[in-house]
N, C-alpha and C. Protein backbone atom coordinates (compact mmCIF):
# COMPACT_ATOMS: atom_id res chain seq x y z
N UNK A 1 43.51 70.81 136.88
CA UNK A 1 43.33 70.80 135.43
C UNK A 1 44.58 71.31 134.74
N UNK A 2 44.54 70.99 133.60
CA UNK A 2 46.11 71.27 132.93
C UNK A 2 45.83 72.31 132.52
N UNK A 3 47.11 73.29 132.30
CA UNK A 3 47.31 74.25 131.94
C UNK A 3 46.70 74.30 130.24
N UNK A 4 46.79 73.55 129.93
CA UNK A 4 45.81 73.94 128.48
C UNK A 4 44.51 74.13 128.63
N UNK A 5 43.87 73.60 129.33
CA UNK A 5 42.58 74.02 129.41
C UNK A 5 42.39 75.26 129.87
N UNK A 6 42.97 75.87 130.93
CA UNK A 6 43.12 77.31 130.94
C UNK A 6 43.07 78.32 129.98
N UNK A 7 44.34 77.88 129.14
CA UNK A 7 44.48 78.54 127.91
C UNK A 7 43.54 78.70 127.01
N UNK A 8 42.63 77.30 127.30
CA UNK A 8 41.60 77.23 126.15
C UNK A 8 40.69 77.92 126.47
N UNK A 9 40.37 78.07 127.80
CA UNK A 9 39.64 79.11 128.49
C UNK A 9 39.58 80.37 127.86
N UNK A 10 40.85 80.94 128.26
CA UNK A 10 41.10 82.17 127.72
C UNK A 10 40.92 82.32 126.72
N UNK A 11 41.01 81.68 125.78
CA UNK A 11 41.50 81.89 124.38
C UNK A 11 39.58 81.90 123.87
N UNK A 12 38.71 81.06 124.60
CA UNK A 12 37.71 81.02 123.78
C UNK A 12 36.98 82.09 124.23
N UNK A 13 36.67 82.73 125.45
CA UNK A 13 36.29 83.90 126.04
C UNK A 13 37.01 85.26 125.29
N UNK A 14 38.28 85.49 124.90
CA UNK A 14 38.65 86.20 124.08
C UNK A 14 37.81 86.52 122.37
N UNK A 15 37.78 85.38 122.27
CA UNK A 15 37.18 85.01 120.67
C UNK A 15 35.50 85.55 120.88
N UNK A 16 35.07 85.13 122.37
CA UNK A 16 33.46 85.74 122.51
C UNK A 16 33.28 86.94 123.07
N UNK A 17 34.41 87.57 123.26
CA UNK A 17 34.58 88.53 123.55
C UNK A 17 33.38 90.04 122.55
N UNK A 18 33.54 89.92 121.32
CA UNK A 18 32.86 91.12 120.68
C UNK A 18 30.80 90.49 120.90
N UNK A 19 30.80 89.50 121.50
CA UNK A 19 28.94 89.11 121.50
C UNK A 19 28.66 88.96 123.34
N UNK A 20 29.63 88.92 123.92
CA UNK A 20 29.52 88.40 125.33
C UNK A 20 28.47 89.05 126.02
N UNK A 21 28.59 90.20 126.03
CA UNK A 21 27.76 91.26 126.37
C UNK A 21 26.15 90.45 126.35
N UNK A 22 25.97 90.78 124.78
CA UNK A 22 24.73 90.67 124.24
C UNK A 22 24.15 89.57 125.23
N UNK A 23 25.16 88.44 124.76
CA UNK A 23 23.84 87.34 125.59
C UNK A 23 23.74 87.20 127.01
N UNK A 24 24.92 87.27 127.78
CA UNK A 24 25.66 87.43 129.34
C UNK A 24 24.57 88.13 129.98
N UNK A 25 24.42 89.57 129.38
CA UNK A 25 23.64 90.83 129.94
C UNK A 25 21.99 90.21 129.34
N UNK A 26 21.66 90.38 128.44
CA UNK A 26 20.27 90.43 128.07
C UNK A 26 19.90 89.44 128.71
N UNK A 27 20.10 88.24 128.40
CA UNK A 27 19.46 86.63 129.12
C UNK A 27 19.63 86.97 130.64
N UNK A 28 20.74 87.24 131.00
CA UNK A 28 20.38 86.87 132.92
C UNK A 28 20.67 88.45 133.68
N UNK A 29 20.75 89.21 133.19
CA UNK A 29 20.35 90.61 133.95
C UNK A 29 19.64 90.90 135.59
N UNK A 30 18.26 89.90 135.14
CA UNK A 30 17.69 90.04 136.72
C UNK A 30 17.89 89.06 137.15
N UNK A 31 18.45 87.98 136.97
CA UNK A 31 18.89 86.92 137.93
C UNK A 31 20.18 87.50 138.43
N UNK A 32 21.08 87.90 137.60
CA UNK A 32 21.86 88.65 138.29
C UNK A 32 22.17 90.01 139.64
N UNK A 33 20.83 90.95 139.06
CA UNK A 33 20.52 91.79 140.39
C UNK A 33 19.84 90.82 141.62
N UNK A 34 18.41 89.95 140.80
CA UNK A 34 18.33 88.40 141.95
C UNK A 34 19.69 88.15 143.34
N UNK A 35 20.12 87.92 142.52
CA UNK A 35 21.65 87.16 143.62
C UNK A 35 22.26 88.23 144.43
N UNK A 36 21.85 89.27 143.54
CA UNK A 36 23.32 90.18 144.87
C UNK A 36 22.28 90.56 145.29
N UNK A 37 20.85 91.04 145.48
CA UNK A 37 20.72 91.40 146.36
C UNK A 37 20.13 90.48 147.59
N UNK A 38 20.05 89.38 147.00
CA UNK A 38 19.99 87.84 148.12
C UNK A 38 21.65 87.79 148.53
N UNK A 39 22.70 88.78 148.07
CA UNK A 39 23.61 88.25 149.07
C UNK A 39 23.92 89.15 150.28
N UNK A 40 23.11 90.33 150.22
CA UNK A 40 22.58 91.05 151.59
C UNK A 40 24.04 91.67 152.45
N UNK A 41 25.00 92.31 151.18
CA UNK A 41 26.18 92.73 151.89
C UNK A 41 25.85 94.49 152.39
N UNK A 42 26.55 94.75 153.33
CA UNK A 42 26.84 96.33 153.32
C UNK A 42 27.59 96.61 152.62
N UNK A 43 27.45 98.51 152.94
CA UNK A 43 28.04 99.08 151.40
C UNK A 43 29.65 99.09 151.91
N UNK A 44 30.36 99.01 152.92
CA UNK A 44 31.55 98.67 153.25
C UNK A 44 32.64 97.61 152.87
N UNK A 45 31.54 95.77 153.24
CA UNK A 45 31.96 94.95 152.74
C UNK A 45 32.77 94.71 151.71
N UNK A 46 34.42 93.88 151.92
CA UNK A 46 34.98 93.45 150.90
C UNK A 46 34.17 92.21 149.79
N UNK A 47 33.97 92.51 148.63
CA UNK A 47 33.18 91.59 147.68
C UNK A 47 34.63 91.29 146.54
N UNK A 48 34.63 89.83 146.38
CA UNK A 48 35.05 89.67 145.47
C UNK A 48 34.31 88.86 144.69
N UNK A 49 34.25 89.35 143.09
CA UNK A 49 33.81 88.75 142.32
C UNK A 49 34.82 87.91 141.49
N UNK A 50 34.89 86.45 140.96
CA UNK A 50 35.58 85.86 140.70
C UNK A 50 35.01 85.58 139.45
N UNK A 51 35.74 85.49 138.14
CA UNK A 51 35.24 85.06 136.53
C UNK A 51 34.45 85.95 136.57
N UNK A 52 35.00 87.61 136.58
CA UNK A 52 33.74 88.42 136.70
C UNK A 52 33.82 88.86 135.24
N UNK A 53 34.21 88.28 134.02
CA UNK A 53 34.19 88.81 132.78
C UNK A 53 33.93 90.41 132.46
N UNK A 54 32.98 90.56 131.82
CA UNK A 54 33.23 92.05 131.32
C UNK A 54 32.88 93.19 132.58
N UNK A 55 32.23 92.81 133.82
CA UNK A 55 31.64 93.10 134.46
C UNK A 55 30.00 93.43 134.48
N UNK A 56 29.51 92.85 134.15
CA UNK A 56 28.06 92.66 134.20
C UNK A 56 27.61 92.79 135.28
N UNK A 57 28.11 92.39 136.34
CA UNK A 57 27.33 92.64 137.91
C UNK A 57 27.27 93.87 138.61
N UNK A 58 28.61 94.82 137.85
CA UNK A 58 28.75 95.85 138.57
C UNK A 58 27.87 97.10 138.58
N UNK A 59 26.53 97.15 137.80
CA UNK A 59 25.58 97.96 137.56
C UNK A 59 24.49 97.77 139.18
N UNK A 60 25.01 96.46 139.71
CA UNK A 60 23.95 96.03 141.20
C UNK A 60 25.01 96.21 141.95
N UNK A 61 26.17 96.83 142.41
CA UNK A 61 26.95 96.85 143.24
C UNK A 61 27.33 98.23 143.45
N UNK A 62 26.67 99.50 142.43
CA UNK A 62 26.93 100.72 142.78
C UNK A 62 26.48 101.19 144.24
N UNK A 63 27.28 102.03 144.88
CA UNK A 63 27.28 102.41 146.25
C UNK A 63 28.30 101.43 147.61
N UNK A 64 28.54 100.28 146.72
CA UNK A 64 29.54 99.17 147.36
C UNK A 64 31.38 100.00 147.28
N UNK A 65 31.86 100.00 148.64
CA UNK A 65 33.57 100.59 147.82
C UNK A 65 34.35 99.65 148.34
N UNK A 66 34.38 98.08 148.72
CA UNK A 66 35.25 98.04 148.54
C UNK A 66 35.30 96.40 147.45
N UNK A 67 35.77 96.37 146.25
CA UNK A 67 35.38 95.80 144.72
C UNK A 67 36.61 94.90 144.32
N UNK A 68 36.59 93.82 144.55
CA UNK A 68 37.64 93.26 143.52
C UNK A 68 37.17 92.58 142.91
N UNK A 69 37.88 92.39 141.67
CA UNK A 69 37.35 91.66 140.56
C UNK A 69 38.32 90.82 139.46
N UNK A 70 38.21 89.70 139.43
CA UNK A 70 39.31 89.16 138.77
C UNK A 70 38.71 88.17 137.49
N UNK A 71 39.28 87.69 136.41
CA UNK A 71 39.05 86.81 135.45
C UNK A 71 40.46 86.43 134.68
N UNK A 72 40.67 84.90 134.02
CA UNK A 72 41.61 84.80 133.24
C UNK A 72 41.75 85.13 132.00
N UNK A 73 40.69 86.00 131.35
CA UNK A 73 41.01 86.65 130.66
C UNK A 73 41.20 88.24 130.54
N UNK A 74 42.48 88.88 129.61
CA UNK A 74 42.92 89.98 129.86
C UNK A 74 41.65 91.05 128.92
N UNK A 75 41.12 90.33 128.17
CA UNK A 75 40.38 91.48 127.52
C UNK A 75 39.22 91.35 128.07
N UNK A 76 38.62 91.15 128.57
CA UNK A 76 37.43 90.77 129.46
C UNK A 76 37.74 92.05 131.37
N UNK A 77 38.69 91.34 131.29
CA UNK A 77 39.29 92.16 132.43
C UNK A 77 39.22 94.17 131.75
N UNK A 78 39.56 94.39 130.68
CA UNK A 78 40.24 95.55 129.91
C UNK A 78 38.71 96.15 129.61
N UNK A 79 37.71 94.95 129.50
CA UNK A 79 36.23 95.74 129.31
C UNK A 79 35.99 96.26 130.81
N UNK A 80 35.77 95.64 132.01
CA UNK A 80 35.78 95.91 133.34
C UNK A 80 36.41 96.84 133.61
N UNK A 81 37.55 96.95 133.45
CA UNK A 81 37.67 98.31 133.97
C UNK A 81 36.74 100.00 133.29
N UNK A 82 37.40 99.29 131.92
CA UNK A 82 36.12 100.39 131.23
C UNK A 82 34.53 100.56 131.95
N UNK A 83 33.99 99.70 132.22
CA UNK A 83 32.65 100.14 133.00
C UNK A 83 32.62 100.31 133.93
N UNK A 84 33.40 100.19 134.84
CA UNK A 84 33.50 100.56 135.97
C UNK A 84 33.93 102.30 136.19
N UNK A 85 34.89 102.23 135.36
CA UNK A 85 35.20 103.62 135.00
C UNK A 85 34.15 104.65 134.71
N UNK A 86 32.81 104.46 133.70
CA UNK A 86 31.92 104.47 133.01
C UNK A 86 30.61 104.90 134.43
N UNK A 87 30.77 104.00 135.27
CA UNK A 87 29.81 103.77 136.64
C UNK A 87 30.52 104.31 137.44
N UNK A 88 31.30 104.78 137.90
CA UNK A 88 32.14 105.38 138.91
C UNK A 88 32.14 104.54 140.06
N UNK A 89 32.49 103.22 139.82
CA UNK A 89 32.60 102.21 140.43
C UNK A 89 33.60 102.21 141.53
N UNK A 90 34.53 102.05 141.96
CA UNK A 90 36.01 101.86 142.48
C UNK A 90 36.03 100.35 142.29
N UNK A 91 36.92 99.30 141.48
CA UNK A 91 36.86 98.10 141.36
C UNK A 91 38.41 98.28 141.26
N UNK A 92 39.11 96.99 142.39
CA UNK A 92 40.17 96.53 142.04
C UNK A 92 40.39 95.23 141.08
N UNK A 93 41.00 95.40 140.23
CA UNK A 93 40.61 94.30 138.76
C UNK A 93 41.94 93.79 138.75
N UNK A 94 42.20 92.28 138.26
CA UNK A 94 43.25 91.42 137.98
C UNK A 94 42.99 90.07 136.90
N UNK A 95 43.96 90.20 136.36
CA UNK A 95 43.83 88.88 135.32
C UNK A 95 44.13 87.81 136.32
N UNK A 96 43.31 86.60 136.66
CA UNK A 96 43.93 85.75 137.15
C UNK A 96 43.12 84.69 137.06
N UNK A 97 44.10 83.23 137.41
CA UNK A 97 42.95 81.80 137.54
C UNK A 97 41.88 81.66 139.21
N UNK A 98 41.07 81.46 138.87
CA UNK A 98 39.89 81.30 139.79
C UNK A 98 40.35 80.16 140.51
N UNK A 99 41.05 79.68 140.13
CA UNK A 99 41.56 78.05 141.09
C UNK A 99 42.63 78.01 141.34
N UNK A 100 43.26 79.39 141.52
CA UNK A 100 44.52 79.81 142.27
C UNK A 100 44.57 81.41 142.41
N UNK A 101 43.72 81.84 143.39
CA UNK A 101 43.51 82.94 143.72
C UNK A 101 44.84 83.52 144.64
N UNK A 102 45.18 84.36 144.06
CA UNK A 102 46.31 85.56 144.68
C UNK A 102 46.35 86.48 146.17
N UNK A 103 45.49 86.07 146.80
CA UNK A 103 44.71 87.01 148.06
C UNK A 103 44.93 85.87 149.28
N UNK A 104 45.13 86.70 150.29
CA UNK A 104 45.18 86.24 152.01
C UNK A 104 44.08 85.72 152.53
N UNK A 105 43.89 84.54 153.45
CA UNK A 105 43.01 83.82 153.87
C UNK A 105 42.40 85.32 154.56
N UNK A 106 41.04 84.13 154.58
CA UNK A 106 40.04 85.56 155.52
C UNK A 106 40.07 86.85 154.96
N UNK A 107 40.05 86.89 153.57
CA UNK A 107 40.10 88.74 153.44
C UNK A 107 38.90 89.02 152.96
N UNK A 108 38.13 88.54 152.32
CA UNK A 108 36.87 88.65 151.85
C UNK A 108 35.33 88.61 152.40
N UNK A 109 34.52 89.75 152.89
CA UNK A 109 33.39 89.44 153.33
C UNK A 109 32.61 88.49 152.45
N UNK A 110 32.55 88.64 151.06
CA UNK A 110 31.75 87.99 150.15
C UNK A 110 32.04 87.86 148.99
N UNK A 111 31.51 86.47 148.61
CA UNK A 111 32.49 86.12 146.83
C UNK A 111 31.17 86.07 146.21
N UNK A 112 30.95 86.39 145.07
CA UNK A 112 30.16 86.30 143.49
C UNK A 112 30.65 85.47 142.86
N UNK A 113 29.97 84.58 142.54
CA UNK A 113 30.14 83.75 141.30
C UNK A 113 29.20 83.66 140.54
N UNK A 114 29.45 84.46 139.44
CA UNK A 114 28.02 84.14 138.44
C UNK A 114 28.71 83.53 137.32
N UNK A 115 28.27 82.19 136.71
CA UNK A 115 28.50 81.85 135.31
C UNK A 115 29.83 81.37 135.82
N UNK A 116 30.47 81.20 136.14
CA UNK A 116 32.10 80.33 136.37
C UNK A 116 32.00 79.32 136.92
N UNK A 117 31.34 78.66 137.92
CA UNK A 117 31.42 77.10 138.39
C UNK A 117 31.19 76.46 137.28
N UNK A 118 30.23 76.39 136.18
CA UNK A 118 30.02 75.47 135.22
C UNK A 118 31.17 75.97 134.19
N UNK A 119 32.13 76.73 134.37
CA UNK A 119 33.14 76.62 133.29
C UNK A 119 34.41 76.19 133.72
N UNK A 120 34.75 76.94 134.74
CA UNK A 120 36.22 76.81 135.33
C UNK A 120 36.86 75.05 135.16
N UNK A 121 37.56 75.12 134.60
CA UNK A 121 38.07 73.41 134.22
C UNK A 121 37.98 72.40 136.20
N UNK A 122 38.21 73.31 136.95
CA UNK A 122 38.26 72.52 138.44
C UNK A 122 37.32 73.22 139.18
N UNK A 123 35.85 73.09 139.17
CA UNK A 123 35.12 74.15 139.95
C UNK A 123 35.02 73.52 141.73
N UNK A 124 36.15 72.41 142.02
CA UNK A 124 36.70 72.66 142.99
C UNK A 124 37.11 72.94 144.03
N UNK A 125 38.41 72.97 142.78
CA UNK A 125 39.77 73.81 143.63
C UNK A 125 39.32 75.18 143.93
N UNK A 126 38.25 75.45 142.72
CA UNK A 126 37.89 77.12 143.02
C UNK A 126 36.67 77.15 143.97
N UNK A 127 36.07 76.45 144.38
CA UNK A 127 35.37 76.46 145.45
C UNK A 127 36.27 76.25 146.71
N UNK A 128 37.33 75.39 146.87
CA UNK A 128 38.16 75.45 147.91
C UNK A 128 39.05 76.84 148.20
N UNK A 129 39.17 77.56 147.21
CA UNK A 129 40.31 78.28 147.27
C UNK A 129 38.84 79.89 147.63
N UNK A 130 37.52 79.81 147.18
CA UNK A 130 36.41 80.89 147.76
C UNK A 130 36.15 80.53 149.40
N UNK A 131 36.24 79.00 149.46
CA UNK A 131 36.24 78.92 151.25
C UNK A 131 37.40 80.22 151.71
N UNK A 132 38.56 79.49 151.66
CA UNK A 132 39.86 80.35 152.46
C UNK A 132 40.41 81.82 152.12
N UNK A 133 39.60 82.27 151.11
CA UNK A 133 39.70 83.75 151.22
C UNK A 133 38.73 84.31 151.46
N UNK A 134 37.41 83.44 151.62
CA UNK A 134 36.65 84.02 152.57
C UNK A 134 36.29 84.32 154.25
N UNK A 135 36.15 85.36 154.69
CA UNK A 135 36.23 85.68 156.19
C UNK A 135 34.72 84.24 156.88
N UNK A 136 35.29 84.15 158.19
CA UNK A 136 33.93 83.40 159.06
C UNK A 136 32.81 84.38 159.01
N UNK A 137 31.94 83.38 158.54
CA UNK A 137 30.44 84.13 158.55
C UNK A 137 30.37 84.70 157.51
N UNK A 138 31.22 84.76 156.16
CA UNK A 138 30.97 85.13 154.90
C UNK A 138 29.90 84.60 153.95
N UNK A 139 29.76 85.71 153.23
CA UNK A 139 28.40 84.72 152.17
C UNK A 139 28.83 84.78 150.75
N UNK A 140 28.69 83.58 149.81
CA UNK A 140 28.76 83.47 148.75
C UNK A 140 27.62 83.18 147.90
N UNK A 141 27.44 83.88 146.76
CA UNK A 141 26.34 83.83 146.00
C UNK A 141 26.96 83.36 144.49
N UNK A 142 25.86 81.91 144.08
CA UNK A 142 26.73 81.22 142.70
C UNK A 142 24.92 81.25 142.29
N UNK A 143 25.36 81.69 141.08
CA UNK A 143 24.37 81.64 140.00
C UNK A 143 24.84 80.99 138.54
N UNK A 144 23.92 80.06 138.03
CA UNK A 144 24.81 78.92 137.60
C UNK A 144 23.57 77.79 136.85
N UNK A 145 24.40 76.88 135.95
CA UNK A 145 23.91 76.05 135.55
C UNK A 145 24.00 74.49 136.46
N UNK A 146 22.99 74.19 136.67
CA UNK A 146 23.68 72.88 137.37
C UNK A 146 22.72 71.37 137.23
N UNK A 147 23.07 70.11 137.40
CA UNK A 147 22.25 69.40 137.55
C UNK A 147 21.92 68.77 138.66
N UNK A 148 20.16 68.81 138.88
CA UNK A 148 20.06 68.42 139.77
C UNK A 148 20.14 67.63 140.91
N UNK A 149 20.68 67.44 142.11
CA UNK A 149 21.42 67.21 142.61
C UNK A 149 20.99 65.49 143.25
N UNK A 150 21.65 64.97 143.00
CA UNK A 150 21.50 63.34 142.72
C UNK A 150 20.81 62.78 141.58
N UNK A 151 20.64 63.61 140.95
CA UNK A 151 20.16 62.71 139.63
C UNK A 151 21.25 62.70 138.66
N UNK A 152 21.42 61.26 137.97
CA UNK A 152 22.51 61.32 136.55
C UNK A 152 21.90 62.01 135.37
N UNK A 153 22.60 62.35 134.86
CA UNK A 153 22.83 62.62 133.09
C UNK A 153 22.32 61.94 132.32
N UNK A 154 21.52 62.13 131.84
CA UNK A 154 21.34 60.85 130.42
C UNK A 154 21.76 60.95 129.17
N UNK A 155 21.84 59.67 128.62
CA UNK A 155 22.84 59.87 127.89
C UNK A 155 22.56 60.73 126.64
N UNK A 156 21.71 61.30 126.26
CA UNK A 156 21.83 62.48 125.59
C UNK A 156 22.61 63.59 126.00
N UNK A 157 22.01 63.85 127.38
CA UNK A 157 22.82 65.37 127.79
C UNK A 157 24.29 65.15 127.97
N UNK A 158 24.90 63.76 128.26
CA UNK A 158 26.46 63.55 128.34
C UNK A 158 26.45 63.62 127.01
N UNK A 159 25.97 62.88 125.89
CA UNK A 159 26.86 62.99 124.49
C UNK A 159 26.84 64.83 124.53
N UNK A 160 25.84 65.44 124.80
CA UNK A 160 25.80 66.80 124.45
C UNK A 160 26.62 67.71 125.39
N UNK A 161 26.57 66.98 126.28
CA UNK A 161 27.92 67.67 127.20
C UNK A 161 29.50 67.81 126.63
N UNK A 162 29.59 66.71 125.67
CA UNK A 162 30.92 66.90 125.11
C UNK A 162 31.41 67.93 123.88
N UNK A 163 30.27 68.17 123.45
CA UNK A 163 30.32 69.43 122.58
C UNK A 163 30.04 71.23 123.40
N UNK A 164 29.05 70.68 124.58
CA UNK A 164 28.56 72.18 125.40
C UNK A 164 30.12 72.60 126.63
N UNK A 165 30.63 71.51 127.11
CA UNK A 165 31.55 71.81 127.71
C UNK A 165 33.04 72.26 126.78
N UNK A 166 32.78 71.90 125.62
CA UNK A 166 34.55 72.55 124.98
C UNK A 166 34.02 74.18 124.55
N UNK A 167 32.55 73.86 124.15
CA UNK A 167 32.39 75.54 123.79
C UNK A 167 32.04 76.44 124.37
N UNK A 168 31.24 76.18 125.55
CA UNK A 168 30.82 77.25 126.42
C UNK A 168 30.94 76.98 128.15
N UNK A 169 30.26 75.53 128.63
CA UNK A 169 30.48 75.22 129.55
C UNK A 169 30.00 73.62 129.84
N UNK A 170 30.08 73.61 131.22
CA UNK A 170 29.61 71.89 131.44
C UNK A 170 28.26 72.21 131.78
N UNK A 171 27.11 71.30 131.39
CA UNK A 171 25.90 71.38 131.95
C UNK A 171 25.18 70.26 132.68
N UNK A 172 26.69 69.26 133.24
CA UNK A 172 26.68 68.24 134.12
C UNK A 172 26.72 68.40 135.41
N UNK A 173 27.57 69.86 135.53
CA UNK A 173 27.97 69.49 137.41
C UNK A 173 26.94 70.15 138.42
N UNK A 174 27.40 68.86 139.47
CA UNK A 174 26.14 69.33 140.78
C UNK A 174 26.59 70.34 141.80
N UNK A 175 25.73 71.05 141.90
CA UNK A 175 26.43 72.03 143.09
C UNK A 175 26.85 71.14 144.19
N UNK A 176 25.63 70.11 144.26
CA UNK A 176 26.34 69.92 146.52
C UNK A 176 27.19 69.02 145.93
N UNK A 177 27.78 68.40 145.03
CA UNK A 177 28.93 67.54 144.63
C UNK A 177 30.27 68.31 144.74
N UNK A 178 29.84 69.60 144.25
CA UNK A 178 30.89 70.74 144.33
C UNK A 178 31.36 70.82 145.71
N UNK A 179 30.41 71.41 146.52
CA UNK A 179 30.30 72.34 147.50
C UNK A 179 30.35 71.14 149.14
N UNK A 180 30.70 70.03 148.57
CA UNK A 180 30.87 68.71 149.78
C UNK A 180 32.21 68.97 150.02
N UNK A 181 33.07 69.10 149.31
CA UNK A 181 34.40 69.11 149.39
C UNK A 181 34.74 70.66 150.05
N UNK A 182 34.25 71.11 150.77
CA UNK A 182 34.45 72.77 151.70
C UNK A 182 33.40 72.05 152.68
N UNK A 183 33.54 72.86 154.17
CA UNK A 183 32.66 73.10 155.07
C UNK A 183 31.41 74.17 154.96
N UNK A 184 31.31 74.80 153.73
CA UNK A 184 30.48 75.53 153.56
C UNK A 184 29.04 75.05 153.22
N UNK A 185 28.13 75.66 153.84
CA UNK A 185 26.70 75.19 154.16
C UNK A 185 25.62 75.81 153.02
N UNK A 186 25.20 75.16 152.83
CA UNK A 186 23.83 76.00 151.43
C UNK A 186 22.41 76.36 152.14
N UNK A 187 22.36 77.59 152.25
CA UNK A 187 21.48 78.66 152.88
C UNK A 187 20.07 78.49 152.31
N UNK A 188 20.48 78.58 150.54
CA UNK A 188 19.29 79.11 149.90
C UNK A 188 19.45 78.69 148.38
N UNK A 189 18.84 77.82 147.91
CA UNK A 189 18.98 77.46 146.61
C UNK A 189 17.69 76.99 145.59
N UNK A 190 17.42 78.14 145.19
CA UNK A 190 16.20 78.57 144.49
C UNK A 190 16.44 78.60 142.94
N UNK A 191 15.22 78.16 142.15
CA UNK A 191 15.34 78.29 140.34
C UNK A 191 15.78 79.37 140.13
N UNK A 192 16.16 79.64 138.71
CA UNK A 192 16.46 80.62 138.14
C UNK A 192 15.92 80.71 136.88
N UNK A 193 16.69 80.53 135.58
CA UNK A 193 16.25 80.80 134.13
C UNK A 193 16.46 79.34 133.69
N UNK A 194 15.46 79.36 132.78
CA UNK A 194 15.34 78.11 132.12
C UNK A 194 14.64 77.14 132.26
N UNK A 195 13.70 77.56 133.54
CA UNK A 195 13.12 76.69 134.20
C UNK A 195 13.78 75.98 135.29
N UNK A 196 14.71 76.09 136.02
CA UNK A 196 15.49 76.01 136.79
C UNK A 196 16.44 75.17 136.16
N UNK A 197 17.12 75.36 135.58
CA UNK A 197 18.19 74.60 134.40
C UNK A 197 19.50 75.36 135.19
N UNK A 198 18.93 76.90 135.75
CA UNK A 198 19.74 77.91 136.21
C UNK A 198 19.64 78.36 136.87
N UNK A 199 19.98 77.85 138.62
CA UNK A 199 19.95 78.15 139.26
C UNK A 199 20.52 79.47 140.52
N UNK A 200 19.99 80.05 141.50
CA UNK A 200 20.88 80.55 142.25
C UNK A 200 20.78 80.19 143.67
N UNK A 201 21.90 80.31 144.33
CA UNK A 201 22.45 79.53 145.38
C UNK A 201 23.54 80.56 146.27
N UNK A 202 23.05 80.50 147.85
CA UNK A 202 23.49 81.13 148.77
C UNK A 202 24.07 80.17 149.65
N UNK A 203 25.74 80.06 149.91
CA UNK A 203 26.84 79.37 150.32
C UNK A 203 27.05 80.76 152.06
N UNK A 204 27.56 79.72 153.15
CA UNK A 204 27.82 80.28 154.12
C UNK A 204 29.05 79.76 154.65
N UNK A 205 30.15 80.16 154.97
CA UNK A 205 31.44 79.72 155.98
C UNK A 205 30.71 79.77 157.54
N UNK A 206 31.40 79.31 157.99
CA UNK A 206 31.26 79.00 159.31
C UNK A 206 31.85 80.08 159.97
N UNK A 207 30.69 80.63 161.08
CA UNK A 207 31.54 81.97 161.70
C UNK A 207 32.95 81.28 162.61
């Protein structure tokens, strides 16, 4: 994806920056504790959370030490550390793109993705790039909007996709459309909010 869309990324997550909270946290809270604790790590385990915005997850990860956490935006990132700080968390935090992750193959017991596959402009490259920094036998947990998987769009939800994807996200893409392009296997993929509009989903590497 081009570098503008990135930008646009950033730039619109910045702008939602003073409400993010509100809706992020209130609306999916327990789907969020849901997922991590369906992703069944020890308190040792390296976890990286990827598009981890303000940090919302990190209230289900207390007693976890070892934390990274990254997003492309810097003020989003600048709230994260604040709560973490706040929680006596230990989180290593970085501004960065999700579809060009900065980290060594195999370093990660487990990746989080909540809310970023349906935004990230290439959800991918960023699924390719959560395979190879994840260790064999790693687990990934995506909680997410998605459509169901072999069915098309109609043409309502595409015209409405072109207004939902510039402002918030896509509410077209399929997970196993995603997740074909990695060797990674789908464990567990159960409704979520909305009536399953929002799903969550347990991803495995190959030991």
């Amino acid at each position: 994806m081009s570098l503008n869309t990135n930008n646009w990324n950033r730039l619109r997550y910045t702008l939602y920056l003073p409400v993010y909270d509100l809706i992020a946290d209130r609306v999916f809270r327990k789907h969020r504790q849901r997922s991590i604790e369906l992703l069944q790590a020890k308190p040792n385990d390296a976890i990286l959370i990827i598009g981890a915005g303000t940090g919302l997850d990190l209230p289900y990860l207390q007693g976890y030490t070892h934390i990274t956490a990254n997003d492309i935006t810097p003020g989003m990132i600048t709230k994260l550390k604040a709560r973490a700080k706040q929680l006596a968390i230990p989180v290593e935090a970085h501004v960065m793109n999700g579809q060009q992750l900065a980290y060594a193959d195999n370093s990660f017991d487990a990746v989080i993705l909540h809310l970023i596959i349906a935004v990230i402009p290439d959800p991918v490259a960023c699924i390719k790039e959560v395979e190879r920094v994840l260790k064999p036998g790693g687990t990934v947990m995506v909680f997410d909007k998605f459509l169901p998987d072999g069915q098309k769009p109609s043409l309502l939800r595409r015209l409405f996709n072109q207004v939902a994807s510039t402002l918030f996200s896509d509410v077209n893409r399929s997970i196993g459309k995603i997740v074909c392009h990695t060797s990674l296997q789908v464990e567990l993929n159960e409704p979520a909010a909305f009536g399953g509009t929002f799903r969550i989903v347990r991803l495995r590497k190959h030991a």
